[in-house]
N, C-alpha and C. Protein backbone atom coordinates (compact mmCIF):
# COMPACT_ATOMS: atom_id res chain seq x y z
N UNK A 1 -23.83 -58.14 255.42
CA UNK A 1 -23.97 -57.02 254.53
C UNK A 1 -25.29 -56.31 254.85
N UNK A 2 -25.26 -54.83 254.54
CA UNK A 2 -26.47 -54.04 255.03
C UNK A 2 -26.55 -53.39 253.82
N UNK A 3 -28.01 -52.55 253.76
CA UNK A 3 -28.58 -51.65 252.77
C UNK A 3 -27.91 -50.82 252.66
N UNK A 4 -27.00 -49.76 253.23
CA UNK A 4 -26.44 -49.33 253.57
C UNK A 4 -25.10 -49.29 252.81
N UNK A 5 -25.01 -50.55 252.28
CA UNK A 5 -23.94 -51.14 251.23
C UNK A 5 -24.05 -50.98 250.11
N UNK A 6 -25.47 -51.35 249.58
CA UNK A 6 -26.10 -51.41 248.45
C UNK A 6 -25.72 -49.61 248.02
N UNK A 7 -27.03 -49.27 248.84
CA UNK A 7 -26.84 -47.50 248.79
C UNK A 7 -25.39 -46.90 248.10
N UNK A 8 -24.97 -47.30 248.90
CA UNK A 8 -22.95 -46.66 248.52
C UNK A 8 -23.35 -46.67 247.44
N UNK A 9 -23.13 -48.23 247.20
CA UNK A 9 -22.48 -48.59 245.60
C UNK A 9 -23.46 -47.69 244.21
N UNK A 10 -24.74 -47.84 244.78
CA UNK A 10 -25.74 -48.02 243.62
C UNK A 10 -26.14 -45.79 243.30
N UNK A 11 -25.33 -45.34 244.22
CA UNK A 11 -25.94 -43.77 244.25
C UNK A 11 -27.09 -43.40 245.00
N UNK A 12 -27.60 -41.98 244.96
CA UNK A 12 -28.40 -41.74 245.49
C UNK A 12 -29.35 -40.78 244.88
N UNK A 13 -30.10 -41.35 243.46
CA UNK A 13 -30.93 -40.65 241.94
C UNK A 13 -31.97 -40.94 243.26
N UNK A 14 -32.79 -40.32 243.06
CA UNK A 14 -34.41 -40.69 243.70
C UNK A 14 -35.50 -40.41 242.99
N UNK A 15 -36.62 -40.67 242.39
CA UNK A 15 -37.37 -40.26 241.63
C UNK A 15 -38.77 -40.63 242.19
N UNK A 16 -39.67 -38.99 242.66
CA UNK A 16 -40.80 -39.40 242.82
C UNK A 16 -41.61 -38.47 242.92
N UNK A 17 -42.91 -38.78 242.95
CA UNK A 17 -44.14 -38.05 242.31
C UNK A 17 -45.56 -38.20 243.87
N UNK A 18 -46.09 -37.15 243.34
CA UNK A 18 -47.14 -36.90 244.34
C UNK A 18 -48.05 -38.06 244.13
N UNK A 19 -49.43 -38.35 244.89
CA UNK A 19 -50.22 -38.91 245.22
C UNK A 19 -51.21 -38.08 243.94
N UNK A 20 -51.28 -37.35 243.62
CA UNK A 20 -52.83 -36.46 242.96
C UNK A 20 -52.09 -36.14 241.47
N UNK A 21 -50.53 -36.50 241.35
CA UNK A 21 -49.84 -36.52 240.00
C UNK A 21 -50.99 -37.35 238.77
N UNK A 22 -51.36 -36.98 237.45
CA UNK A 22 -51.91 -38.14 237.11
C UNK A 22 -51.06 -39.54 236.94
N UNK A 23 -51.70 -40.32 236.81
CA UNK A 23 -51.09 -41.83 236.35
C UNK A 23 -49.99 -41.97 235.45
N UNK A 24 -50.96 -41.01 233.70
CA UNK A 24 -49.90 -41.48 232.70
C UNK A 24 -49.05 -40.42 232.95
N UNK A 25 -48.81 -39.35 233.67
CA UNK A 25 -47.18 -38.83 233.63
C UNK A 25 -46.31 -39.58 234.70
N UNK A 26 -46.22 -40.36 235.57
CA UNK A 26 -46.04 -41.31 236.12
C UNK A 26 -45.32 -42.21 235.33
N UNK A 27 -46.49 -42.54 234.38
CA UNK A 27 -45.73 -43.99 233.78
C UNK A 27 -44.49 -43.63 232.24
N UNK A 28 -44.91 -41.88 232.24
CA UNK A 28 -44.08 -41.25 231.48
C UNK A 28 -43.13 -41.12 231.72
N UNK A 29 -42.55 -40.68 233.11
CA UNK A 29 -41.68 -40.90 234.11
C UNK A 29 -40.56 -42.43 234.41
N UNK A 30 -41.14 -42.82 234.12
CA UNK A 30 -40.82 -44.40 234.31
C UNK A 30 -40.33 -45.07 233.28
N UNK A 31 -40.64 -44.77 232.10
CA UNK A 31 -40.26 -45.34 231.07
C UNK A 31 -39.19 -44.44 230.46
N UNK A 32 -39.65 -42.97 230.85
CA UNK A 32 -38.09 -42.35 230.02
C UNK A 32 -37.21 -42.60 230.51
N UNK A 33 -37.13 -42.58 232.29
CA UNK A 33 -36.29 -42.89 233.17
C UNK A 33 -35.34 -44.65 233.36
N UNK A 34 -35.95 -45.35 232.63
CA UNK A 34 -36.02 -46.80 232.52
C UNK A 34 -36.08 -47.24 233.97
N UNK A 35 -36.92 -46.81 234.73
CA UNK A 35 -37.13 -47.34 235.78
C UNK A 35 -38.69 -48.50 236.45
N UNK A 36 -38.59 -48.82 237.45
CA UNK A 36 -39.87 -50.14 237.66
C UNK A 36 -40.70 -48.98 238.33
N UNK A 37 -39.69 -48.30 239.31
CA UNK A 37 -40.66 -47.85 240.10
C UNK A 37 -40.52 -46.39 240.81
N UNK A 38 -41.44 -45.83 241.34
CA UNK A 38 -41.64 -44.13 241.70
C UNK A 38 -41.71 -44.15 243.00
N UNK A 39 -41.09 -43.67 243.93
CA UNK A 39 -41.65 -43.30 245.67
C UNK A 39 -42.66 -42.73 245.24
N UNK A 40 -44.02 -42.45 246.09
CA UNK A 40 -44.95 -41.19 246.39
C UNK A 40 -44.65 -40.53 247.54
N UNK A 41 -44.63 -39.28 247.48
CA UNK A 41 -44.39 -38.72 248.72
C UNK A 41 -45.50 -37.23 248.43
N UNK A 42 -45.78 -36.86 249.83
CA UNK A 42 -46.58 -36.01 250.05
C UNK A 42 -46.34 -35.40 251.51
N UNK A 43 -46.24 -33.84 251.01
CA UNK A 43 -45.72 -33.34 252.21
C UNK A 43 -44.40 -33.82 253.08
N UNK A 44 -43.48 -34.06 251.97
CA UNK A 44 -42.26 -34.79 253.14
C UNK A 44 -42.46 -36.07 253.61
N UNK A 45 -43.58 -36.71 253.42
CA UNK A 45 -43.67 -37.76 253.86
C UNK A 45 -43.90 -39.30 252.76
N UNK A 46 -43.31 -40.70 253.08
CA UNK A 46 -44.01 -41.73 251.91
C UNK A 46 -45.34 -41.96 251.94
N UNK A 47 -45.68 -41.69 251.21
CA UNK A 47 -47.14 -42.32 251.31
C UNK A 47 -47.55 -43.22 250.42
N UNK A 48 -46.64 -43.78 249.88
CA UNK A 48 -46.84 -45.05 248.45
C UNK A 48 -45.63 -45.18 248.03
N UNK A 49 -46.00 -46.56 247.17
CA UNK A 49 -45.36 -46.82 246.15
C UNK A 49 -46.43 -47.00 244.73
N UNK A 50 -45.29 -46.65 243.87
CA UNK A 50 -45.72 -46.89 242.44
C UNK A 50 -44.77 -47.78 240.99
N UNK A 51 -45.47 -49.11 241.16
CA UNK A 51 -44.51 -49.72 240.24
C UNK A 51 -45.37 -50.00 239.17
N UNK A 52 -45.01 -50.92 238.53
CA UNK A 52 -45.05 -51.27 237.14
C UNK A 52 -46.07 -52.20 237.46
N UNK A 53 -45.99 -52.77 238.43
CA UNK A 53 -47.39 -53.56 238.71
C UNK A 53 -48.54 -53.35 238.75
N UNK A 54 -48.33 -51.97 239.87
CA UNK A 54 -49.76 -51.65 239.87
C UNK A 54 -50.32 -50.63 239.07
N UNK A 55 -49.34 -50.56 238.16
CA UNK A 55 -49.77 -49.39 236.97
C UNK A 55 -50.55 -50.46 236.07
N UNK A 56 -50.02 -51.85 236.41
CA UNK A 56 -50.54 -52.85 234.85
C UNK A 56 -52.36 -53.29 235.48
N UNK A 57 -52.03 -53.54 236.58
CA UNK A 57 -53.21 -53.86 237.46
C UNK A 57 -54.22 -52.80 237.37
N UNK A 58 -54.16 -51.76 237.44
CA UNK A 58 -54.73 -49.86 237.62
C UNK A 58 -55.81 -50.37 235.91
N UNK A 59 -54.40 -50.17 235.09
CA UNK A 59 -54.84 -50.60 233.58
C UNK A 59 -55.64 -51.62 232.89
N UNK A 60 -55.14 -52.76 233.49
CA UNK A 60 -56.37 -53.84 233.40
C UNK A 60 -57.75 -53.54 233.88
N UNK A 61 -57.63 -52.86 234.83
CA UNK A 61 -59.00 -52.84 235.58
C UNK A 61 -59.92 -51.88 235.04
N UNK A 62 -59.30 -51.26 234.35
CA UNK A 62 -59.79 -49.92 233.69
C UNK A 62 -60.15 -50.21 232.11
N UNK A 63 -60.29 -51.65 231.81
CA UNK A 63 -60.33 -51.90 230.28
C UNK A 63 -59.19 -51.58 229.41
N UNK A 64 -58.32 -51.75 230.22
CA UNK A 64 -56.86 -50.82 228.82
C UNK A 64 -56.97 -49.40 228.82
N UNK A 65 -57.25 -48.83 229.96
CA UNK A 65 -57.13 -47.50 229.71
C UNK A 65 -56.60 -46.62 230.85
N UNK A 66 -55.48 -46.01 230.52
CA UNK A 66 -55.05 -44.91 232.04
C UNK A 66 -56.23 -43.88 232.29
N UNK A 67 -56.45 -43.19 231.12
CA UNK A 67 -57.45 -41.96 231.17
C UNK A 67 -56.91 -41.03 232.53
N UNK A 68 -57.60 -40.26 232.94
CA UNK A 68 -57.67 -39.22 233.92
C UNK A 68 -57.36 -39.75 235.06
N UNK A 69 -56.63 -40.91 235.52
CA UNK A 69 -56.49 -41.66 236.92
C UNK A 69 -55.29 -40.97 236.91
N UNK A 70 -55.59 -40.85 239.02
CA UNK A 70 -54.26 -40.29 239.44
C UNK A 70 -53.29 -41.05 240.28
N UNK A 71 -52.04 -41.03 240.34
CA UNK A 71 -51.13 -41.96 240.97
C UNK A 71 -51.75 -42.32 242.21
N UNK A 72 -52.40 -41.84 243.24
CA UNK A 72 -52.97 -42.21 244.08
C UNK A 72 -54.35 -43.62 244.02
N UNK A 73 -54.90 -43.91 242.94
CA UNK A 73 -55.88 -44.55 242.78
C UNK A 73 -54.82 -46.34 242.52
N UNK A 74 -54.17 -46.02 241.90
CA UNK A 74 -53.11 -47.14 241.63
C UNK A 74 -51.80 -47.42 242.15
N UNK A 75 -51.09 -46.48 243.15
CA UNK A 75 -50.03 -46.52 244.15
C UNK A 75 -50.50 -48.06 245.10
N UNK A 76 -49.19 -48.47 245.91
CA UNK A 76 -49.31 -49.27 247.29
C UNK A 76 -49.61 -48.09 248.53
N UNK A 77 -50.46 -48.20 248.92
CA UNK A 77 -50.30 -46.93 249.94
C UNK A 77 -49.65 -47.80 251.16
N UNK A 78 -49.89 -49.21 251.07
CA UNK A 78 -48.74 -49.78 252.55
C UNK A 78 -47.80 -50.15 251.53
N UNK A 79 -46.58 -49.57 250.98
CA UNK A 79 -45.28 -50.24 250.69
C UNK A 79 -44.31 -50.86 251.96
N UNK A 80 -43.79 -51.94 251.54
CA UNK A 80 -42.98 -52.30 252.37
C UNK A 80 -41.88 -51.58 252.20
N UNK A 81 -40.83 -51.00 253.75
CA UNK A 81 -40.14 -50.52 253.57
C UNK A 81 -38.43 -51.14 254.64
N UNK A 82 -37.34 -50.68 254.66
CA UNK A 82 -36.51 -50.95 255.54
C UNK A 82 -35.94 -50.05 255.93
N UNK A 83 -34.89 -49.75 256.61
CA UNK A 83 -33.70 -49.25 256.99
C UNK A 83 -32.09 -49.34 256.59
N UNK A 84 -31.75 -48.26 256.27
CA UNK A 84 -30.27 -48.70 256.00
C UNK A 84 -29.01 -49.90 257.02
N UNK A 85 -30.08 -49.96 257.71
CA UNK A 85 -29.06 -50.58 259.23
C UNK A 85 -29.56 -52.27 258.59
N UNK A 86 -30.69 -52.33 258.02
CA UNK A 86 -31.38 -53.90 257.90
C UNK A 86 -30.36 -54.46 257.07
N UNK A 87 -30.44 -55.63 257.81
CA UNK A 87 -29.46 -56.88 256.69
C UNK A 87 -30.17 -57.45 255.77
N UNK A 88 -28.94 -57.55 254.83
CA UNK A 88 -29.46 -58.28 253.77
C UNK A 88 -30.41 -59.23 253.52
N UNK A 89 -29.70 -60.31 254.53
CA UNK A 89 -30.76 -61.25 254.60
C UNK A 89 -32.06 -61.49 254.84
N UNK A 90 -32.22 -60.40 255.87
CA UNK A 90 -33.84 -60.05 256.16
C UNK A 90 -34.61 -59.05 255.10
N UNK A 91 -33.48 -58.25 254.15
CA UNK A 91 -34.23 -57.54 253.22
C UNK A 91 -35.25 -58.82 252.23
N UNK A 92 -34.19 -60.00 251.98
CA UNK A 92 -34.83 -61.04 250.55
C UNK A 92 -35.70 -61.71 251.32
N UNK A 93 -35.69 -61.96 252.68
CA UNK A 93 -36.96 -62.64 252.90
C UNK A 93 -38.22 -61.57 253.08
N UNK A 94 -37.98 -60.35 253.33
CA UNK A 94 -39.30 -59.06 253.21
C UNK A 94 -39.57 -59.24 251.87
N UNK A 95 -38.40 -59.16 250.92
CA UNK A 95 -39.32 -58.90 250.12
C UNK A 95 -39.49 -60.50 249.22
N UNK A 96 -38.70 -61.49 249.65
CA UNK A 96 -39.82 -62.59 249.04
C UNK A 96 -41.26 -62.90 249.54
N UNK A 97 -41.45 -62.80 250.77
CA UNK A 97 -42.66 -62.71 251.27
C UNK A 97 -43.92 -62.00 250.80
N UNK A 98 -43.54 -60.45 250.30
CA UNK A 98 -44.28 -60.22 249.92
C UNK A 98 -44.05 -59.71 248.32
N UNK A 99 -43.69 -60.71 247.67
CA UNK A 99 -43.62 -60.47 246.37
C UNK A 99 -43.33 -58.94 245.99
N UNK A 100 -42.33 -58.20 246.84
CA UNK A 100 -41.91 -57.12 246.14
C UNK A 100 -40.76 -56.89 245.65
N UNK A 101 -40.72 -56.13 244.82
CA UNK A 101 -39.51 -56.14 243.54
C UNK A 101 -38.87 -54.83 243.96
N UNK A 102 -39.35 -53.18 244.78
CA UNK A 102 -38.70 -52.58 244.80
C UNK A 102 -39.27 -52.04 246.89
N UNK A 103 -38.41 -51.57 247.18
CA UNK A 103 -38.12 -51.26 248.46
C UNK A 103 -37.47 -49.93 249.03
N UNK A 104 -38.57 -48.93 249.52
CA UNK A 104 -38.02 -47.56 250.15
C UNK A 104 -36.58 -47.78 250.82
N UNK A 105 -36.18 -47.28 251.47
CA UNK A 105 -35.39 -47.20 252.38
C UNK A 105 -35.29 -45.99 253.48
N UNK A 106 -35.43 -46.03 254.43
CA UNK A 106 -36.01 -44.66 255.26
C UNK A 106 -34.84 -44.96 256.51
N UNK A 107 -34.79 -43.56 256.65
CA UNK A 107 -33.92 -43.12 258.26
C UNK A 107 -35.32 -42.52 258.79
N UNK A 108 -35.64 -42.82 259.74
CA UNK A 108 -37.27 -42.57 260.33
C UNK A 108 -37.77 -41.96 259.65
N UNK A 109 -38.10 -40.52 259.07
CA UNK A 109 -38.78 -40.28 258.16
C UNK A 109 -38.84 -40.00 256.91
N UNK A 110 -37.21 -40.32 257.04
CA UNK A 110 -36.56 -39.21 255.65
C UNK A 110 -35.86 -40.44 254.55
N UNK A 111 -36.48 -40.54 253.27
CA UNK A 111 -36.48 -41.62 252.09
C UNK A 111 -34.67 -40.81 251.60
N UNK A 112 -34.25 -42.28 252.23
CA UNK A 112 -32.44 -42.37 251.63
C UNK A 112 -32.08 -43.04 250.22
N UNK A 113 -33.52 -44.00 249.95
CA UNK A 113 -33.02 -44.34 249.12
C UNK A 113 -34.13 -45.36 248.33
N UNK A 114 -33.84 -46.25 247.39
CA UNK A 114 -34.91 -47.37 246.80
C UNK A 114 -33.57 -47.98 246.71
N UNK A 115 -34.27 -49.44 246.98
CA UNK A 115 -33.46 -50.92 246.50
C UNK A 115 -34.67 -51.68 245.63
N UNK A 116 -33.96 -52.48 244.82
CA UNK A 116 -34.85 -53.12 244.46
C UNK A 116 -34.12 -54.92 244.34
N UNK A 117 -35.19 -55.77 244.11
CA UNK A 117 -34.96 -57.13 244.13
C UNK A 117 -33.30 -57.50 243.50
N UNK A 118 -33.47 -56.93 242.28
CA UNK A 118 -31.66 -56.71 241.62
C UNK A 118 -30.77 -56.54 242.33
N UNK A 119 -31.17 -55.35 242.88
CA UNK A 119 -29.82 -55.16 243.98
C UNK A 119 -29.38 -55.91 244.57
N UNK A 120 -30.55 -56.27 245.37
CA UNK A 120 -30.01 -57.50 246.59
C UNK A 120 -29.14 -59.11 245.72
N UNK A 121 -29.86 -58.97 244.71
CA UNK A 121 -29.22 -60.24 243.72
C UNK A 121 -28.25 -59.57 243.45
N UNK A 122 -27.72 -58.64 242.83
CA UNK A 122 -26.71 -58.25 242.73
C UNK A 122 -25.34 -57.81 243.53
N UNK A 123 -25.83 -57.55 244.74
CA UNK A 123 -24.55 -57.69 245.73
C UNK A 123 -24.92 -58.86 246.56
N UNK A 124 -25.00 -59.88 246.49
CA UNK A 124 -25.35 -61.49 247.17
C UNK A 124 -24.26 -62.00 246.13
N UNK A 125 -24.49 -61.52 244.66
CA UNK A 125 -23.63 -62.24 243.21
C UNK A 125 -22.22 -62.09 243.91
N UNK A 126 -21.95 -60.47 244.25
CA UNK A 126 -20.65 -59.54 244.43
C UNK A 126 -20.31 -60.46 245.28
N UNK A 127 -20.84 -60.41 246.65
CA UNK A 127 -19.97 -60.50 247.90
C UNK A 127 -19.51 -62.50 247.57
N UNK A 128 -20.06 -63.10 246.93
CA UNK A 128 -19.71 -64.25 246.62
C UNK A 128 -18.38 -64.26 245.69
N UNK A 129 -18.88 -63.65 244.52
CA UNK A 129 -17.42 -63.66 243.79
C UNK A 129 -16.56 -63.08 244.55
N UNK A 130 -16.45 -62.38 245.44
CA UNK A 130 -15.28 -61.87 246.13
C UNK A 130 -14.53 -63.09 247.06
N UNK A 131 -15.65 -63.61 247.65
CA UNK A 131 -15.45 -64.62 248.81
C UNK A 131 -14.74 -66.17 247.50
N UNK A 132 -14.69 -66.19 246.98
CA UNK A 132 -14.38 -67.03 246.08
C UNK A 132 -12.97 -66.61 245.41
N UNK A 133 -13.00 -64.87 244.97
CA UNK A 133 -11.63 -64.97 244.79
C UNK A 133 -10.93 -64.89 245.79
N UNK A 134 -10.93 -64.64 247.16
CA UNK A 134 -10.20 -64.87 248.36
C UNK A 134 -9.78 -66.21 248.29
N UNK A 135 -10.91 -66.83 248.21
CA UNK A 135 -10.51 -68.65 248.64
C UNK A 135 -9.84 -69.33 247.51
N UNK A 136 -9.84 -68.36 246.53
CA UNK A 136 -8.86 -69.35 245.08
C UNK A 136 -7.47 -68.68 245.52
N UNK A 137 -6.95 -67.73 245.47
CA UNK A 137 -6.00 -67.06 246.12
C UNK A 137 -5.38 -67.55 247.33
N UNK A 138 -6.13 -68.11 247.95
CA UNK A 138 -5.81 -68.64 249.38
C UNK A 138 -5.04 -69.94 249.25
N UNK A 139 -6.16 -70.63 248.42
CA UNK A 139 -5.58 -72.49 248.10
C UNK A 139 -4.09 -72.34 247.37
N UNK A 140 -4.67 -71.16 245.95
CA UNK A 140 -3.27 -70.71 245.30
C UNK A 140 -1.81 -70.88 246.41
N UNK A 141 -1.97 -69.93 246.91
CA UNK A 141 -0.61 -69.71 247.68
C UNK A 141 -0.32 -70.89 249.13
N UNK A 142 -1.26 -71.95 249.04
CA UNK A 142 -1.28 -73.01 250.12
C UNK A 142 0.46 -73.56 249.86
N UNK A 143 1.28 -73.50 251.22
CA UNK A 143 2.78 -74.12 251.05
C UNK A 143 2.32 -75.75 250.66
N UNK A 144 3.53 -75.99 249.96
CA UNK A 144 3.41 -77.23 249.20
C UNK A 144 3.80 -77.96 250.93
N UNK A 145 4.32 -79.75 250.36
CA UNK A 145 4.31 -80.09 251.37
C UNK A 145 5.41 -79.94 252.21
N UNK A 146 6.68 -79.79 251.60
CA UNK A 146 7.87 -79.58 251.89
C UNK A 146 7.95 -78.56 252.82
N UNK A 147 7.56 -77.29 252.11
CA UNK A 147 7.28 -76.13 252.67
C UNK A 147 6.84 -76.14 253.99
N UNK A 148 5.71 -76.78 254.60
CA UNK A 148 4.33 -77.16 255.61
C UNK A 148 5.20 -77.12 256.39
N UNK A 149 6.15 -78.23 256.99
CA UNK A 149 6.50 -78.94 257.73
C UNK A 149 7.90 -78.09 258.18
N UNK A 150 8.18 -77.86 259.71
CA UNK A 150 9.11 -77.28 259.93
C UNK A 150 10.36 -78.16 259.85
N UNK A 151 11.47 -77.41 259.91
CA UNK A 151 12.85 -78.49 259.63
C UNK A 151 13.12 -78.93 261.12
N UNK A 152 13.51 -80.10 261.22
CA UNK A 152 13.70 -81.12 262.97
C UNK A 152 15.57 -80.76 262.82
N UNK A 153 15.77 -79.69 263.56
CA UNK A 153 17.24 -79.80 263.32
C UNK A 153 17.76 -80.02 264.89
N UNK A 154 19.07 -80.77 265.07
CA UNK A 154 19.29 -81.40 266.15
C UNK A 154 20.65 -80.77 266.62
């Protein structure tokens, strides 16, 4: 299974905000939207991520306070990112490795899409229950023994 899969299923909403945006419309963004996380892009290009993490991290550090900070001061400016072509499997070990929860998705320069940790749990869930109702279906209709065995006619 590829990103590529995910994508299909999940649409293609994108939601994201400049680098010099402030913080709290960001996190205004995020919460009306019920979302974790924001691409940054600038000039056509990614230049961050912005999640819920480093908005909490931004905030802590700041005494409990967003004040006048701009998405740029609290973005990932290296987000990890993939390709629609990347497999699954190599998506959950990127992002168990580096403890990330949401993931660009880029055709060389151009952002197709966000996945996030769910997703991948969520079609890993899919493609199992599927593979399971195949194989109950399968045993289901297994010929009895009678059936199995061709007739020896002489």
């Amino acid at each position: 299974m590829k990103v590529s899969d995910i994508l299909r299923v999940k649409g293609n909403t994108l939601y994201t905000v400049t680098p010099d945006e402030p913080l709290a419309r960001a996190i205004e963004v995020m919460a009306d939207k019920d979302i974790g996380s924001l691409v940054v892009m600038e000039h056509g290009e990614l230049v961050g991520m912005l999640t819920f993490r480093e908005v909490i991290q931004c905030i802590v550090k700041n005494a409990g306070v967003v004040g006048e900070r701009l998405v740029r001061s609290a973005m990932d400016d290296h987000p990890l990112t993939c390709t629609s072509e990347t497999e699954l499997d190599e998506v959950r070990r990127m992002m168990l490795e580096r403890h990330a929860r949401y993931m660009p998705v880029m055709d060389k320069r151009m952002l197709m899409g966000v996945i996030s940790f769910y997703d991948v749990a969520k079609a890993v869930v899919d493609s199992q229950n599927f593979e399971n109702r195949m194989l109950k279906a399968y045993i289901r209709d297994w010929p009895s023994g009678d059936d199995a065995q061709p007739s020896a006619t002489l």
